[in-house]
Structures are given as structure tokens and as C-alpha cells.
PDB file of N, CA and C in Angstrom:
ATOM      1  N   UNK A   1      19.520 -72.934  18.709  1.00  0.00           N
ATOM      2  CA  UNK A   1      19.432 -72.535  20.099  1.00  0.00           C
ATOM      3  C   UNK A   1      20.854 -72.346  20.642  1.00  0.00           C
ATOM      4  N   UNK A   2      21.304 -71.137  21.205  1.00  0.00           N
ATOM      5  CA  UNK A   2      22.193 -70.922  21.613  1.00  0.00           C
ATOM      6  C   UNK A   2      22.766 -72.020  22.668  1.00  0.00           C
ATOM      7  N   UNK A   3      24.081 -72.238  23.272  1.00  0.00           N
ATOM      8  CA  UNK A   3      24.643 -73.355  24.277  1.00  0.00           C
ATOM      9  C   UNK A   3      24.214 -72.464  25.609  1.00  0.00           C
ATOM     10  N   UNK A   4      23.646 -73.329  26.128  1.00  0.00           N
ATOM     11  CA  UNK A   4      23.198 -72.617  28.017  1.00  0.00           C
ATOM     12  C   UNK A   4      24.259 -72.304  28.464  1.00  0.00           C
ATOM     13  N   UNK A   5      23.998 -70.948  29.252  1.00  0.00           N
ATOM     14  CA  UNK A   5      25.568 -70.137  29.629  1.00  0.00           C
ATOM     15  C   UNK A   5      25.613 -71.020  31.147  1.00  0.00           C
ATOM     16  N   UNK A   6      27.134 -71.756  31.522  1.00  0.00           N
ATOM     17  CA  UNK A   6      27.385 -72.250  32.858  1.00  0.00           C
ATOM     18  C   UNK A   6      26.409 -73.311  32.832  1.00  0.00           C
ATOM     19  N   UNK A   7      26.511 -74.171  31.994  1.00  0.00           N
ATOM     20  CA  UNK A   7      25.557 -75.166  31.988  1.00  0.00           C
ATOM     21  C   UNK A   7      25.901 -76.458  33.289  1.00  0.00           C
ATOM     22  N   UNK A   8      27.059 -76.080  34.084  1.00  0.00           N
ATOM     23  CA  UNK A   8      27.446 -77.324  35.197  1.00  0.00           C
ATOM     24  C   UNK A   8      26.666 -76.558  36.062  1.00  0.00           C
ATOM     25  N   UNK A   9      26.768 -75.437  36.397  1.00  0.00           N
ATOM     26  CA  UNK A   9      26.193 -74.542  37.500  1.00  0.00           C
ATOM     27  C   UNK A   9      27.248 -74.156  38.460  1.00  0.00           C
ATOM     28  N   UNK A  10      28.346 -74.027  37.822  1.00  0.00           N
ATOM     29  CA  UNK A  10      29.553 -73.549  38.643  1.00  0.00           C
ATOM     30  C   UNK A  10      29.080 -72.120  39.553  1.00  0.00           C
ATOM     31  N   UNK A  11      29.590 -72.138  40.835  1.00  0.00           N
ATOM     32  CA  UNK A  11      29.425 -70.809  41.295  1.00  0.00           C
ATOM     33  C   UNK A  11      30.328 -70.331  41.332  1.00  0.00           C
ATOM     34  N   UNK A  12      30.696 -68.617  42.038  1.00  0.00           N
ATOM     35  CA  UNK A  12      31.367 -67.277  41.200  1.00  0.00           C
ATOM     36  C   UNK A  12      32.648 -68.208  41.250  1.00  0.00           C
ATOM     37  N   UNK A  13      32.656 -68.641  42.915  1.00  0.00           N
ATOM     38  CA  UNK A  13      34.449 -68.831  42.828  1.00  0.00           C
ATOM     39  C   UNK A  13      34.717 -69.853  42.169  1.00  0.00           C
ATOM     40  N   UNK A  14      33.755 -70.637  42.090  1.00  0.00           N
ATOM     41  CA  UNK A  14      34.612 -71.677  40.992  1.00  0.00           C
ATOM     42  C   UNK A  14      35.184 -71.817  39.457  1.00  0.00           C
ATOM     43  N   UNK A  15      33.821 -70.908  38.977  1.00  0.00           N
ATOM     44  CA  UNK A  15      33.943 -69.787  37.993  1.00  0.00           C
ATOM     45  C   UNK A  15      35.261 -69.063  37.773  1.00  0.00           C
ATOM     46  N   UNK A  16      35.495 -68.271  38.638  1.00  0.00           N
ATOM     47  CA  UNK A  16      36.756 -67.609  38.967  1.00  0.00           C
ATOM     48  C   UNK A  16      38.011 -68.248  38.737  1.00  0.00           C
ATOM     49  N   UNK A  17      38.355 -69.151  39.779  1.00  0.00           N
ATOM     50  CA  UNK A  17      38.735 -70.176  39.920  1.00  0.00           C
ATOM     51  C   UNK A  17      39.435 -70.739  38.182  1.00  0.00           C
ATOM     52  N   UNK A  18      38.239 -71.931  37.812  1.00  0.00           N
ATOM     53  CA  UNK A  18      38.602 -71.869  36.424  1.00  0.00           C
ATOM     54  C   UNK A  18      39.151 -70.920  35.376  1.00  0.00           C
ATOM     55  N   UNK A  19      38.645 -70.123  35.636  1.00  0.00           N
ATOM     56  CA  UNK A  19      39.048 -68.982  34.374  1.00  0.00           C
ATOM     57  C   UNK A  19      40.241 -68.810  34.373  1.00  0.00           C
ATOM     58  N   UNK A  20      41.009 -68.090  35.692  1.00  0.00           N
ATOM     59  CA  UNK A  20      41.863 -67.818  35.969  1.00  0.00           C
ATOM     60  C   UNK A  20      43.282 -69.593  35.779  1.00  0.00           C
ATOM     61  N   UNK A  21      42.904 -70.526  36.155  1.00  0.00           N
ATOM     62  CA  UNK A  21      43.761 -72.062  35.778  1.00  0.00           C
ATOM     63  C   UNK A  21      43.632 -71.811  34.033  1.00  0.00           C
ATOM     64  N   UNK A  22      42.548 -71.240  33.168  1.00  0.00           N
ATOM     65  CA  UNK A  22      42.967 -71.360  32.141  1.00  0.00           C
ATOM     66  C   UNK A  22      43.500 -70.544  31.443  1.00  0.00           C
ATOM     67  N   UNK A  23      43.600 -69.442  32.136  1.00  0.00           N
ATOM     68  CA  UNK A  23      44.779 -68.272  31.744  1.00  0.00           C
ATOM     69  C   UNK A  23      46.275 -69.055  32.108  1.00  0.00           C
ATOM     70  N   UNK A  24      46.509 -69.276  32.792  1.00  0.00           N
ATOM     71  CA  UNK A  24      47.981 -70.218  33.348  1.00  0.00           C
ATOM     72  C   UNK A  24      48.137 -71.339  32.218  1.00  0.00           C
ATOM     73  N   UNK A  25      46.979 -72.173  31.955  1.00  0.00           N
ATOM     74  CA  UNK A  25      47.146 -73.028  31.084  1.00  0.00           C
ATOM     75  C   UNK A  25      47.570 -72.315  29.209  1.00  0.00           C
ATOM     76  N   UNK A  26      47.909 -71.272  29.754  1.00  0.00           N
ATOM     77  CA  UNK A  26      47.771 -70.457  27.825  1.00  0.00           C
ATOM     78  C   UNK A  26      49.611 -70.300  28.304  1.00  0.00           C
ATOM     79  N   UNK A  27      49.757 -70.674  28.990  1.00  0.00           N
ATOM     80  CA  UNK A  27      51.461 -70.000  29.061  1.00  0.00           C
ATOM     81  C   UNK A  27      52.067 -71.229  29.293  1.00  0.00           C
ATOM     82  N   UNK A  28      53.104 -71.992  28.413  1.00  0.00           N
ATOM     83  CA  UNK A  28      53.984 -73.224  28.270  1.00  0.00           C
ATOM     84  C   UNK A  28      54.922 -73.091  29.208  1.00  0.00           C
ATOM     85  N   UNK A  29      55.565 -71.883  29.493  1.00  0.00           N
ATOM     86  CA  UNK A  29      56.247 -72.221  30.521  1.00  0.00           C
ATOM     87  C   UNK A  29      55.908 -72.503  31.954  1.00  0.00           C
ATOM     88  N   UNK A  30      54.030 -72.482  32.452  1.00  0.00           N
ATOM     89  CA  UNK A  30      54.015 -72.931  33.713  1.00  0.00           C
ATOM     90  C   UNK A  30      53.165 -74.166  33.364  1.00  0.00           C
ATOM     91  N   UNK A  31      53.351 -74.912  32.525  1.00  0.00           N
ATOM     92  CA  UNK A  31      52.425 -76.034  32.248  1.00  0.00           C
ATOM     93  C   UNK A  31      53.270 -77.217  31.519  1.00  0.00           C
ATOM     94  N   UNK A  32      52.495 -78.267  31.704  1.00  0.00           N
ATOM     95  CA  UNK A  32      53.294 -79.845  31.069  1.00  0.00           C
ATOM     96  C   UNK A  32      51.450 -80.450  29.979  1.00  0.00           C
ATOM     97  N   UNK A  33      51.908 -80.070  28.679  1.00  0.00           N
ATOM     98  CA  UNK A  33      50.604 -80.455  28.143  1.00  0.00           C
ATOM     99  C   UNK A  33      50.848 -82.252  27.677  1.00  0.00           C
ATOM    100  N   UNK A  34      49.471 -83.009  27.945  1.00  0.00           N
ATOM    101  CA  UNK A  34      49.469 -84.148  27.222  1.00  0.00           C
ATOM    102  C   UNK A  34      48.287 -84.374  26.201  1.00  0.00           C
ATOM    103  N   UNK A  35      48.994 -84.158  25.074  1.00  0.00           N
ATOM    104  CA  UNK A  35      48.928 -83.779  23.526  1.00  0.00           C
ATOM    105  C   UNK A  35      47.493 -85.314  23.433  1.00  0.00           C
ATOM    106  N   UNK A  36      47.649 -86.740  24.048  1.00  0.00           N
ATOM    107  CA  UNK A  36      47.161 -87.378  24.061  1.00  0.00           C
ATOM    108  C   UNK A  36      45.801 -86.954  24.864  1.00  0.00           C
ATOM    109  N   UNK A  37      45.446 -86.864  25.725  1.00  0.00           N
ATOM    110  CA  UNK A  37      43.861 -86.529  26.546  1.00  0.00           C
ATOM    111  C   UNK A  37      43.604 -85.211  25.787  1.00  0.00           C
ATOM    112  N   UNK A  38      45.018 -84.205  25.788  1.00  0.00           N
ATOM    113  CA  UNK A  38      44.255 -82.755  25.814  1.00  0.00           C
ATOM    114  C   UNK A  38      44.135 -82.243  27.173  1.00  0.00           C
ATOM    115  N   UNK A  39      44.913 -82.836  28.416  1.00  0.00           N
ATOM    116  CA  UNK A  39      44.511 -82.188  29.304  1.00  0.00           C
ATOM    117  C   UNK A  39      46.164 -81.582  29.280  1.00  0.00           C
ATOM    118  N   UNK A  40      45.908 -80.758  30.338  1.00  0.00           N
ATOM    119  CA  UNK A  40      47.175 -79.907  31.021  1.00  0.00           C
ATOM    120  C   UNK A  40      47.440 -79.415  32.583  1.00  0.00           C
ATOM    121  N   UNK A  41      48.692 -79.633  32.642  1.00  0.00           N
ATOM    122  CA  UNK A  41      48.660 -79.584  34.234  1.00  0.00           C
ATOM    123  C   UNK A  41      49.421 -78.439  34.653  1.00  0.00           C
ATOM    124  N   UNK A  42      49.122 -77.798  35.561  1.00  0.00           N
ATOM    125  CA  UNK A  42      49.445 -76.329  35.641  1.00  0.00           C
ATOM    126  C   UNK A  42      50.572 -77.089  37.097  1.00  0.00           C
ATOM    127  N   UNK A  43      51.901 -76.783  36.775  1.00  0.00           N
ATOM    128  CA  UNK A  43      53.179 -77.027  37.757  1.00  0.00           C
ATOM    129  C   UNK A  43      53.006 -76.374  38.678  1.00  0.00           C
ATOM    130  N   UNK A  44      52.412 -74.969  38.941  1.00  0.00           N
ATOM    131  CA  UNK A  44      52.162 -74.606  39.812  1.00  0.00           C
ATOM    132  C   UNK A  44      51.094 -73.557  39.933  1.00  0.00           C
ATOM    133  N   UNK A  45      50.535 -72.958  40.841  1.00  0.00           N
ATOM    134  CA  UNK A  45      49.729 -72.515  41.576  1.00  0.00           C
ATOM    135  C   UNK A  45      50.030 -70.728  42.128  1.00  0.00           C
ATOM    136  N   UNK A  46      49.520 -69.557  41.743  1.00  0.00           N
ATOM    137  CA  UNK A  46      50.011 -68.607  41.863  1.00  0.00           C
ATOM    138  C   UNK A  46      49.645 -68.420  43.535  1.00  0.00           C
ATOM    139  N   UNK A  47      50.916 -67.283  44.326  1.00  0.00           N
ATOM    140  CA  UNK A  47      50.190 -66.957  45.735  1.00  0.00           C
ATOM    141  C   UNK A  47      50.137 -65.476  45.775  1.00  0.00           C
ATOM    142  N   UNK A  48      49.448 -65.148  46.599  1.00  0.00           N
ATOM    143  CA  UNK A  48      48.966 -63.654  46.941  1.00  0.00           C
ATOM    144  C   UNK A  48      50.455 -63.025  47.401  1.00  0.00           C
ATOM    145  N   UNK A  49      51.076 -62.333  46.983  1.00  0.00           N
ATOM    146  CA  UNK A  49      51.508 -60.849  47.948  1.00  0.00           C
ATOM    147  C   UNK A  49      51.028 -59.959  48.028  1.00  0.00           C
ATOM    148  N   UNK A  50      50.721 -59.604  49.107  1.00  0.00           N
ATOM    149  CA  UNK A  50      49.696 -58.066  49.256  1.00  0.00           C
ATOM    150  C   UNK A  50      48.430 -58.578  48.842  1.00  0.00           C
ATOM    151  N   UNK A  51      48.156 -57.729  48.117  1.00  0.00           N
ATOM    152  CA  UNK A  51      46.913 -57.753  47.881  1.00  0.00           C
ATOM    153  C   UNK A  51      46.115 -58.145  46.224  1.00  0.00           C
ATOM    154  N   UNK A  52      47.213 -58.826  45.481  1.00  0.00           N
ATOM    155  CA  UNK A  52      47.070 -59.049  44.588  1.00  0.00           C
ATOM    156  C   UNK A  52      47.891 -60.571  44.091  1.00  0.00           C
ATOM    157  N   UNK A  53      47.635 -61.311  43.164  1.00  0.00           N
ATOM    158  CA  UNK A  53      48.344 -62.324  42.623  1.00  0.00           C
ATOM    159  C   UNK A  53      49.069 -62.012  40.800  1.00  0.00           C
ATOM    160  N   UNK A  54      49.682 -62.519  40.327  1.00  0.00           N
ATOM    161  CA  UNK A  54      49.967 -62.818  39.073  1.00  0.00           C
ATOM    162  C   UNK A  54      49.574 -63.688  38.409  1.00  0.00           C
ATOM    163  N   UNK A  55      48.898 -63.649  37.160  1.00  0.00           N
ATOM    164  CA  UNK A  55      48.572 -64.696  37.225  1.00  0.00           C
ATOM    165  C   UNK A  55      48.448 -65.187  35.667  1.00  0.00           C
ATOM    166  N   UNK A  56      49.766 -65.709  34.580  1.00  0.00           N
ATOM    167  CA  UNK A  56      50.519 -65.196  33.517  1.00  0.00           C
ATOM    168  C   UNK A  56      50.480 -63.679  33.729  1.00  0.00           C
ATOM    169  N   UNK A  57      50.429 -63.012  32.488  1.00  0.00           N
ATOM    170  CA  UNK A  57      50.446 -61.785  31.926  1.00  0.00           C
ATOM    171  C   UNK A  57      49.604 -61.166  32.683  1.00  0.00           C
ATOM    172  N   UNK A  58      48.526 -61.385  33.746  1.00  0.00           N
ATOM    173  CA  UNK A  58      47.861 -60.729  34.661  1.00  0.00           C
ATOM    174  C   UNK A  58      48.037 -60.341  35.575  1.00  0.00           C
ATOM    175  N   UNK A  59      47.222 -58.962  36.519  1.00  0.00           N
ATOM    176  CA  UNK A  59      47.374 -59.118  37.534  1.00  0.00           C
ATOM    177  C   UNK A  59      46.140 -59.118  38.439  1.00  0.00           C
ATOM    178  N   UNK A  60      45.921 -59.872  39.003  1.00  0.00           N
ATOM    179  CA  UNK A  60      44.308 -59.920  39.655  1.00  0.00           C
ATOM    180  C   UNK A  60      44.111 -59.397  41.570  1.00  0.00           C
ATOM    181  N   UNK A  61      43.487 -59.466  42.184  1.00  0.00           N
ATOM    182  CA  UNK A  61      42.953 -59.070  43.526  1.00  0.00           C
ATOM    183  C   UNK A  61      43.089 -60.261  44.224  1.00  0.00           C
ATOM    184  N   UNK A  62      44.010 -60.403  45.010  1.00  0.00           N
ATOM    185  CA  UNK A  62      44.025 -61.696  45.901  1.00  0.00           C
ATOM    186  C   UNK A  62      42.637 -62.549  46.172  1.00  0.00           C
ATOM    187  N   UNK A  63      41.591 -61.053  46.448  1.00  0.00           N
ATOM    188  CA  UNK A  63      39.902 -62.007  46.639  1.00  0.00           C
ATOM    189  C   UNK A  63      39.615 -62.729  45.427  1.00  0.00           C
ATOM    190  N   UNK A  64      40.070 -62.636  44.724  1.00  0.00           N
ATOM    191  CA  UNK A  64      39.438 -63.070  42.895  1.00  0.00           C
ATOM    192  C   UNK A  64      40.075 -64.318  42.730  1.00  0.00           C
ATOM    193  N   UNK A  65      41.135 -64.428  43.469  1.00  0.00           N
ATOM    194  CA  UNK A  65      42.394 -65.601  42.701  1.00  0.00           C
ATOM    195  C   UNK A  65      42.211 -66.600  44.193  1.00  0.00           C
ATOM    196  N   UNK A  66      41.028 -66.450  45.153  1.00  0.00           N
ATOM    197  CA  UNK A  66      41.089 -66.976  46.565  1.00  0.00           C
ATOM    198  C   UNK A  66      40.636 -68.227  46.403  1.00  0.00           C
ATOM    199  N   UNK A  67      40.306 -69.339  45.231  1.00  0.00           N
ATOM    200  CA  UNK A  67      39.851 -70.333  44.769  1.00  0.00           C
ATOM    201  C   UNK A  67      41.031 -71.214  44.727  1.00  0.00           C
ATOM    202  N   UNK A  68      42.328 -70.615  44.146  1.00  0.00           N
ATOM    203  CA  UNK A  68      43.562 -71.701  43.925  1.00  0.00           C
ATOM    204  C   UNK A  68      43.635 -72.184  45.166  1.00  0.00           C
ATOM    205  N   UNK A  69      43.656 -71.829  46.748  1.00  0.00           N
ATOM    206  CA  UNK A  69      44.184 -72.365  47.942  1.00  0.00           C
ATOM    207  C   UNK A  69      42.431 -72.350  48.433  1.00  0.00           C
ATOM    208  N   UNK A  70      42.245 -73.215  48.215  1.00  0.00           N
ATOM    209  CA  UNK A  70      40.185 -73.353  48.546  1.00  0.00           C
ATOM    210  C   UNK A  70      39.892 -74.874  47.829  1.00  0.00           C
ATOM    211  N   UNK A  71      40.443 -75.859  49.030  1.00  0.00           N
ATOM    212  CA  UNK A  71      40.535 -77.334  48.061  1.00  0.00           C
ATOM    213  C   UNK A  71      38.777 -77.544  47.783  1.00  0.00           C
ATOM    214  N   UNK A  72      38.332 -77.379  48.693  1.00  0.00           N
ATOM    215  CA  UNK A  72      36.326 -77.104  48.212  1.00  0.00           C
ATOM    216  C   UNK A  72      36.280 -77.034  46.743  1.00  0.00           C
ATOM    217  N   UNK A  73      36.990 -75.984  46.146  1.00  0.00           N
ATOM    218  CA  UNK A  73      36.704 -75.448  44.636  1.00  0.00           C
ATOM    219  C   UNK A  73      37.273 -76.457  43.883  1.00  0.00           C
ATOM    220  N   UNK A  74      38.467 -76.958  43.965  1.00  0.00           N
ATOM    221  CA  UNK A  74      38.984 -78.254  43.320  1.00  0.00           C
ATOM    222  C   UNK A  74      38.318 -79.434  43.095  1.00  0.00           C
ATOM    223  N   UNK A  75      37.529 -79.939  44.686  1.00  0.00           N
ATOM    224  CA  UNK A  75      37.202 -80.845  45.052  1.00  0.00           C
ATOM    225  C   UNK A  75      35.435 -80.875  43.755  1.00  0.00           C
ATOM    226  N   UNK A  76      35.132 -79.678  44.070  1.00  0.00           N
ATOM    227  CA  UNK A  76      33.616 -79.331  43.060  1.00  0.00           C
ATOM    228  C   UNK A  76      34.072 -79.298  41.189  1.00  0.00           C
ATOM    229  N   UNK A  77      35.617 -78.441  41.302  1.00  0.00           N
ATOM    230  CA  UNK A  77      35.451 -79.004  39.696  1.00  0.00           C
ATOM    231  C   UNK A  77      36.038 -80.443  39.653  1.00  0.00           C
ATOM    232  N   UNK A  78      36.540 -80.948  40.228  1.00  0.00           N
ATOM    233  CA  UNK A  78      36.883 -82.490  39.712  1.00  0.00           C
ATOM    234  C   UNK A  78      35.629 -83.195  39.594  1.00  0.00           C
ATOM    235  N   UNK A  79      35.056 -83.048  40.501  1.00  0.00           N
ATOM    236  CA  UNK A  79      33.704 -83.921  40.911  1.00  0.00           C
ATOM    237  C   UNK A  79      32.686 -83.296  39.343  1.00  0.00           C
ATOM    238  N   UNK A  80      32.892 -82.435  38.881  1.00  0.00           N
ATOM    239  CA  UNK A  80      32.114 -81.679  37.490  1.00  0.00           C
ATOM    240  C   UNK A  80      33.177 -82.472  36.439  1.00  0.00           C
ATOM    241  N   UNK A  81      34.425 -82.862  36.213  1.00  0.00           N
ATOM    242  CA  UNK A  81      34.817 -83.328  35.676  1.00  0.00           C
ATOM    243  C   UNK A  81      35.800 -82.365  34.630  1.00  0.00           C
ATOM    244  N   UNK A  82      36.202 -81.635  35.191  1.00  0.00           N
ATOM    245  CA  UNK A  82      37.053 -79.941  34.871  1.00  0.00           C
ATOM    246  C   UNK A  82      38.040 -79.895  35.080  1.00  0.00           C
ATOM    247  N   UNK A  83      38.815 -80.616  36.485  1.00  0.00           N
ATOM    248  CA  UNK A  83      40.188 -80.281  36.500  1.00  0.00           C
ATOM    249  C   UNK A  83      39.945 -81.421  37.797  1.00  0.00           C
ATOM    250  N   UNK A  84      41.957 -81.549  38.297  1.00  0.00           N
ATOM    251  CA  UNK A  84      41.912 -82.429  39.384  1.00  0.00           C
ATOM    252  C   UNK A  84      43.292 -82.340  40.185  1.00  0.00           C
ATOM    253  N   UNK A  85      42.910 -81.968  41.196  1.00  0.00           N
ATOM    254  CA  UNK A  85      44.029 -81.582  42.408  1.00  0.00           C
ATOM    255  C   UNK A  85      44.965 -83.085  42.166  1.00  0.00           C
ATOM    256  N   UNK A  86      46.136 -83.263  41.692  1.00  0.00           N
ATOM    257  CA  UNK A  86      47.200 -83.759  41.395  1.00  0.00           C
ATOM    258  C   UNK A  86      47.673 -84.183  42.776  1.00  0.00           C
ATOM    259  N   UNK A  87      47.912 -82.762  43.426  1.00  0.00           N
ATOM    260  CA  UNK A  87      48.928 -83.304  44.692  1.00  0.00           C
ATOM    261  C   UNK A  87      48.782 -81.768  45.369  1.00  0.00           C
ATOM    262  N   UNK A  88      49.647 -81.119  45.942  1.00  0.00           N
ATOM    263  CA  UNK A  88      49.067 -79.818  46.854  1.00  0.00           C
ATOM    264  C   UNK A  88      49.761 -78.747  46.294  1.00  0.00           C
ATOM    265  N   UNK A  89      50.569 -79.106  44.844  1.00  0.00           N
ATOM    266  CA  UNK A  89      51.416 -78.381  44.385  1.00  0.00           C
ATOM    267  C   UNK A  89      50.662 -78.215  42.869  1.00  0.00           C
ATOM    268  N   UNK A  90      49.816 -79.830  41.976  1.00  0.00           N
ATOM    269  CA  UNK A  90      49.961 -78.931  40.654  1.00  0.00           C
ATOM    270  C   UNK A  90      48.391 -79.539  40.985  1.00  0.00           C
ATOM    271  N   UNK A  91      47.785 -78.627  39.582  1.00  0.00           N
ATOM    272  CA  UNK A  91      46.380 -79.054  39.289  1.00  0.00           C
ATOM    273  C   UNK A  91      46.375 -79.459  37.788  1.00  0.00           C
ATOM    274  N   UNK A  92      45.347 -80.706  37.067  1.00  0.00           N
ATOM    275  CA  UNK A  92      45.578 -80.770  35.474  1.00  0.00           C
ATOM    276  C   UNK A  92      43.635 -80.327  35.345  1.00  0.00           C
ATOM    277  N   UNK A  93      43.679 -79.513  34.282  1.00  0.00           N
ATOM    278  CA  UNK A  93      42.629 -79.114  34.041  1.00  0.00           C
ATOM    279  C   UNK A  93      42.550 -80.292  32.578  1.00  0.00           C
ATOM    280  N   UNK A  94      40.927 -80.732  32.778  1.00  0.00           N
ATOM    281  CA  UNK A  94      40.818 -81.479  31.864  1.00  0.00           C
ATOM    282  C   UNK A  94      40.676 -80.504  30.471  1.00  0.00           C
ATOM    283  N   UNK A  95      40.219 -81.461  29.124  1.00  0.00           N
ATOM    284  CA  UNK A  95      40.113 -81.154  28.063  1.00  0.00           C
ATOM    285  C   UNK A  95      38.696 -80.549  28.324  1.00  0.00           C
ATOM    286  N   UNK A  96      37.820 -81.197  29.278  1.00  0.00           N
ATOM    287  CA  UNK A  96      36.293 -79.758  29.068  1.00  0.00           C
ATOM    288  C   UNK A  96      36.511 -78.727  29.970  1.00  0.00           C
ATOM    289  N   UNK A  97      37.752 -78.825  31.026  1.00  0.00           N
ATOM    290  CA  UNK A  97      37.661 -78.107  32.200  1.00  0.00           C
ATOM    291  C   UNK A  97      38.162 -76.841  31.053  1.00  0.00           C
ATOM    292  N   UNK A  98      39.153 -77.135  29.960  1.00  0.00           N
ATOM    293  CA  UNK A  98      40.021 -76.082  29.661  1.00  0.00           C
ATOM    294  C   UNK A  98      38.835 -75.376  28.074  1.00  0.00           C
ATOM    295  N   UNK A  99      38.279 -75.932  27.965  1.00  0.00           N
ATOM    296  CA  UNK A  99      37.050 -75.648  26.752  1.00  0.00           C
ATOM    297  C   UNK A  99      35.962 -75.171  27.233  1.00  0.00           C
ATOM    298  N   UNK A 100      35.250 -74.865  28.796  1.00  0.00           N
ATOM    299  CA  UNK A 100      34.363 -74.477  29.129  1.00  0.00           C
ATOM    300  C   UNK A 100      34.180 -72.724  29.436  1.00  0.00           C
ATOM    301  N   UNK A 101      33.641 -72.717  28.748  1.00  0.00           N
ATOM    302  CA  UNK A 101      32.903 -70.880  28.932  1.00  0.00           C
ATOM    303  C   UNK A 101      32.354 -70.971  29.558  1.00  0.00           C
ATOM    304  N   UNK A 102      33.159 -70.259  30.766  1.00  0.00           N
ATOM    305  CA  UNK A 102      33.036 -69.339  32.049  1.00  0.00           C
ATOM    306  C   UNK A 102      32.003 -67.945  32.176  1.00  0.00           C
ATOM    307  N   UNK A 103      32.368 -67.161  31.017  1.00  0.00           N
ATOM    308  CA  UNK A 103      31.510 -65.963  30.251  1.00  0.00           C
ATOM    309  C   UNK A 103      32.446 -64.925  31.246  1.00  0.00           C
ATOM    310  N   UNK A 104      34.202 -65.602  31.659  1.00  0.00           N
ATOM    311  CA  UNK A 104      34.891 -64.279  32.100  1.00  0.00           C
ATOM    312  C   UNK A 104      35.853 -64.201  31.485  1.00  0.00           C
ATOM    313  N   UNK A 105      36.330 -64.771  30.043  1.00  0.00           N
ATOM    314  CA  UNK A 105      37.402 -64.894  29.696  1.00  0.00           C
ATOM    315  C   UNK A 105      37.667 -63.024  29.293  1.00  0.00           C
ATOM    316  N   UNK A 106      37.044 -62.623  28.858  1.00  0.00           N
ATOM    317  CA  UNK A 106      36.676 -61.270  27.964  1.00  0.00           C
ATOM    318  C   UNK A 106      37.549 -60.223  29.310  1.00  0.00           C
ATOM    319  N   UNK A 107      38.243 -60.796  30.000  1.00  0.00           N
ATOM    320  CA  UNK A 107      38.410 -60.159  31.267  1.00  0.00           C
ATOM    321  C   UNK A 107      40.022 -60.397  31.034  1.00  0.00           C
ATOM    322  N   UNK A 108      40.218 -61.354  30.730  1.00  0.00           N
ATOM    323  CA  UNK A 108      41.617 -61.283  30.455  1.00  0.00           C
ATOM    324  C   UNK A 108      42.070 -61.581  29.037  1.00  0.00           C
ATOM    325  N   UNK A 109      41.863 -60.378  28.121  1.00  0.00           N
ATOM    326  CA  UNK A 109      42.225 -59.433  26.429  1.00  0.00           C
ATOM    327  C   UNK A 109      43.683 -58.746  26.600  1.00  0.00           C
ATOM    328  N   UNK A 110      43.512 -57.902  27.877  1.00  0.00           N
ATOM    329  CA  UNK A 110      44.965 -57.307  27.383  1.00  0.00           C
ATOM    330  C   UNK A 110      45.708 -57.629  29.037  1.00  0.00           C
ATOM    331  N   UNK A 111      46.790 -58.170  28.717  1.00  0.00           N
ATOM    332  CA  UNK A 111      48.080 -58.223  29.719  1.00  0.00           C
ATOM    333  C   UNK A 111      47.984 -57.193  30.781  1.00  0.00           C
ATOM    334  N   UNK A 112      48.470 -57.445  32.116  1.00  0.00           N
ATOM    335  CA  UNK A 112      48.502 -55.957  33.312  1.00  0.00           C
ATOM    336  C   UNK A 112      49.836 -55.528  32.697  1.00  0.00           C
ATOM    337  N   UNK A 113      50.344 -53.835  33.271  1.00  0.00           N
ATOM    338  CA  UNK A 113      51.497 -53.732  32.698  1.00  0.00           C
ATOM    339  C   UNK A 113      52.024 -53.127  34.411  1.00  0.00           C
ATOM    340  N   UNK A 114      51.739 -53.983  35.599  1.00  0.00           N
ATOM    341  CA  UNK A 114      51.956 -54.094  36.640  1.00  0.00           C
ATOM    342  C   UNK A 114      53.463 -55.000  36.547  1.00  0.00           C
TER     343      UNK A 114
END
């Protein structure tokens, strides 16, 4: 039997949300990994100019990336046991927060060349 897709019941933005913390978490230079849990903490937090964010090698729609400054979404994956608002600056995504299929990774394959 296949694994139930979104088996916490995350909704879009949190969804979003995640996906996008574990694209950040694939790049060493904005992260501090502990090799011991497996979790990782993202130093910082991308912000909108205009109308879009960065977000590593990406570039996404400010509406898409509107979860990083949305403590609600933090507050719902910690409470799922996914990641955890640190302080107002970093977030550490746990070891299931950073292993959970979203079903949007397929979205970020190739780099923006923005």
C-alpha cells in the first residue's frame, strides 16, 4: 500500500511553507546542521522585494513564500512536530519536518536563472 499523500493534513500554506524551508535547508551556506538529531536550522528567513522572494537557487511569488512571516504556519508545523520557530530570526526544521513529502518538491528541479 502506497504511504498516504500529506498524511499530517498540512494545508496549502503550510505545505508551501515547508517545501520551500527545505529547499533553504539543501544549501550549507544558509544553514547550521546537527549531524546528531538530523535536524537543521535555517539562519535565516528569505523577504519579499517586489513581488517575488529568493529562495536558494529559486525564485518564487512573494504569495507562495507568504508562510515564512505567518507565525500561525510555524506555530501548526511545530505543534505537527516539523520544524520550530527558534527566535524571530531562524527556524530548525526537524528530521521528519525535513523528510516529509509535501508532493511539491518536483517544483523545485531546475534553479531560476533570475
Amino acid at each position: 500500500m502506497p504511504p498516504k499523500k500529506n498524511p499530517l493534513k498540512l494545508n496549502k500554506l503550510q505545505l508551501r511553507t515547508l517545501v520551500l524551508a527545505q529547499v533553504i535547508a539543501e544549501d550549507p551556506g544558509l544553514v547550521r546542521r546537527d549531524e546528531a538529531t538530523g535536524e537543521v536550522t535555517l539562519l535565516s528567513l528569505p523577504h519579499a522585494h517586489g513581488n517575488h522572494v529568493h529562495v536558494g537557487g529559486f525564485t518564487v511569488s512573494a504569495r507562495e513564500a507568504s508562510g515564512f512571516s505567518n507565525p500561525a504556519v510555524w506555530t501548526a508545523l511545530e505543534r505537527k512536530g516539523l520544524a520550530r520557530a527558534d527566535d524571530s530570526l531562524t527556524v530548525t526544521l526537524t528530521a521528519a519536518g525535513l523528510a516529509y513529502d509535501t508532493g511539491l518538491g518536483h517544483h523545485f528541479l531546475e534553479p531560476s536563472d533570475h
